[in-house]
Protein backbone atom coordinates (compact mmCIF):
# COMPACT_ATOMS: atom_id res chain seq x y z
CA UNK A 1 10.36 109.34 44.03
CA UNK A 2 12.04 105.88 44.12
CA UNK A 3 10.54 102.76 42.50
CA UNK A 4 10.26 100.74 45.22
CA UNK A 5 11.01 96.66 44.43
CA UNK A 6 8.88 94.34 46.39
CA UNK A 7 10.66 91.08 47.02
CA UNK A 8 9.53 87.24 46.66
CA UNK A 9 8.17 85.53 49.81
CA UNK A 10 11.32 83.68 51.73
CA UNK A 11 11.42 80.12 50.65
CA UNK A 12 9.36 77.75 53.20
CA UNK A 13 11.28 76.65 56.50
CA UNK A 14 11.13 73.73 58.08
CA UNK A 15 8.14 74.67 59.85
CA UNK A 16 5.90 75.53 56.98
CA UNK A 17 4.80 73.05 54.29
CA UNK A 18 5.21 73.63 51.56
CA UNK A 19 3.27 75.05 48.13
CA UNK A 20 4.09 72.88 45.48
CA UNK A 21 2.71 69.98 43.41
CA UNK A 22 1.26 66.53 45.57
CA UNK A 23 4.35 64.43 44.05
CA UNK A 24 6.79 67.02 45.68
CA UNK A 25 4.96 67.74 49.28
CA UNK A 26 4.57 63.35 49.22
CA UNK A 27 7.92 62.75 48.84
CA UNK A 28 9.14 65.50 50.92
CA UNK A 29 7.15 63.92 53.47
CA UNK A 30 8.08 60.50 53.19
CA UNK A 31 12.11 61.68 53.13
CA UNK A 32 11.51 63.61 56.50
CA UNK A 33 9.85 60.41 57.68
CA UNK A 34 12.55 58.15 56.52
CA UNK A 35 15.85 59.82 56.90
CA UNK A 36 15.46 60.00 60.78
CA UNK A 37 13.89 56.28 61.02
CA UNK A 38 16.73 54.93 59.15
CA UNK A 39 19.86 56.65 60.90
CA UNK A 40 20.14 53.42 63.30
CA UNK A 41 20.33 51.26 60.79
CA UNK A 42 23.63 48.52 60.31
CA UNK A 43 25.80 50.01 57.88
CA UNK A 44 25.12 47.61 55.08
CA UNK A 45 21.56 48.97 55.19
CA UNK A 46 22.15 52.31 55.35
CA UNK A 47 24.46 52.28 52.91
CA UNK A 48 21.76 51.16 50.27
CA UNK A 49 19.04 53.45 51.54
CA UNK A 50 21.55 56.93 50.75
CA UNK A 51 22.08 54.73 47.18
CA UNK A 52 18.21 54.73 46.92
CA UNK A 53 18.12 58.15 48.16
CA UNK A 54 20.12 60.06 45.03
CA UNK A 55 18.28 57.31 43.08
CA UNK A 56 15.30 58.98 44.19
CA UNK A 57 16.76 62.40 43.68
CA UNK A 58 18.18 61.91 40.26
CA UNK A 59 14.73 60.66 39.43
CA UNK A 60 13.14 63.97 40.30
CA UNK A 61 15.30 66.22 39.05
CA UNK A 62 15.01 63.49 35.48
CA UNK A 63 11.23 64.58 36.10
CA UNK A 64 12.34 68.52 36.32
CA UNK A 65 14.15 68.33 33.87
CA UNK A 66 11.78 67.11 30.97
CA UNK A 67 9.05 70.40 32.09
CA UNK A 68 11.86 72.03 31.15
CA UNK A 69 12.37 70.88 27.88
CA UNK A 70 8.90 70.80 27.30
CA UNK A 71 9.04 74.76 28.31
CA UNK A 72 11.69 75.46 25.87
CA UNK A 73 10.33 73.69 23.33
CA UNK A 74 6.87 75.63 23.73
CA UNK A 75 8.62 78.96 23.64
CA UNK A 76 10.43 77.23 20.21
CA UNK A 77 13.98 77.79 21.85
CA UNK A 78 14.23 73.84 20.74
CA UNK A 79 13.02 73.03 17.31
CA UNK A 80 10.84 69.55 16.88
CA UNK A 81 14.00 67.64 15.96
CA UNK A 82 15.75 68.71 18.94
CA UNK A 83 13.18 68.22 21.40
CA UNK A 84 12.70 65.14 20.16
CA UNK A 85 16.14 63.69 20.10
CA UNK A 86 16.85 65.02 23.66
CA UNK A 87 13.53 63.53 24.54
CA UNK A 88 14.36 60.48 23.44
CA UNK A 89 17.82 60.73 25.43
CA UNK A 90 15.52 61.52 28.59
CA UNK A 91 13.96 58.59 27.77
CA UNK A 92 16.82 56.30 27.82
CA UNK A 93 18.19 57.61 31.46
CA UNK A 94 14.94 57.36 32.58
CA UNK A 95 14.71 54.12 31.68
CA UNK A 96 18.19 52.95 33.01
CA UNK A 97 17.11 54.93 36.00
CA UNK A 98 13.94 52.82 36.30
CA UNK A 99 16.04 50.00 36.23
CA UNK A 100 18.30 50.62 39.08
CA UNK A 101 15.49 51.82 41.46
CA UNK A 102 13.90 48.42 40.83
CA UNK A 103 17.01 46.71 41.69
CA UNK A 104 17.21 48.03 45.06
């Protein structure tokens, strides 16, 4: 008799919310809120909300990507030295990152 796989549950559409951490759901909801509201805006403006907009994004995925350091270096596929030094890296673009947000 076959083995029989059983498949993950389709990612969430637009309809549903979805099932992931506060931070996530918050700013999905504020992006959804905020895309549409802004689309009239002059040019100049809108220009500098899509520039805050990959701020935004690189700043999440900044966020993603240290749990994921963090991951590997918990299942020792980093050694202390290397998660620290790329930790420290993190750091630094988060940092420069922080910097540009607040200039907007």
């Amino acid at each position: 008799m076959p083995v029989r796989c059983t498949s993950s549950p389709p990612p969430p559409t637009h309809h549903e919310p979805m099932k992931e951490s506060p931070i996530f759901t918050r700013t999905h909801d504020l992006l959804k809120w905020l895309l549409p509201a802004t689309r009239k805006f002059p040019r100049q403006y809108r220009y500098r909300n899509r520039q805050a907009e990959h701020l935004l994004q690189a700043d999440l995925a900044l966020a993603g990507l240290r749990k994921s350091l963090l991951l590997c270096y918990e299942l020792d596929l980093l050694s202390a030295g290397q998660y620290r030094h790329v930790s420290e890296l993190a750091q630094e673009v988060g940092r420069l990152l922080g910097g540009w947000r607040k200039g907007q």
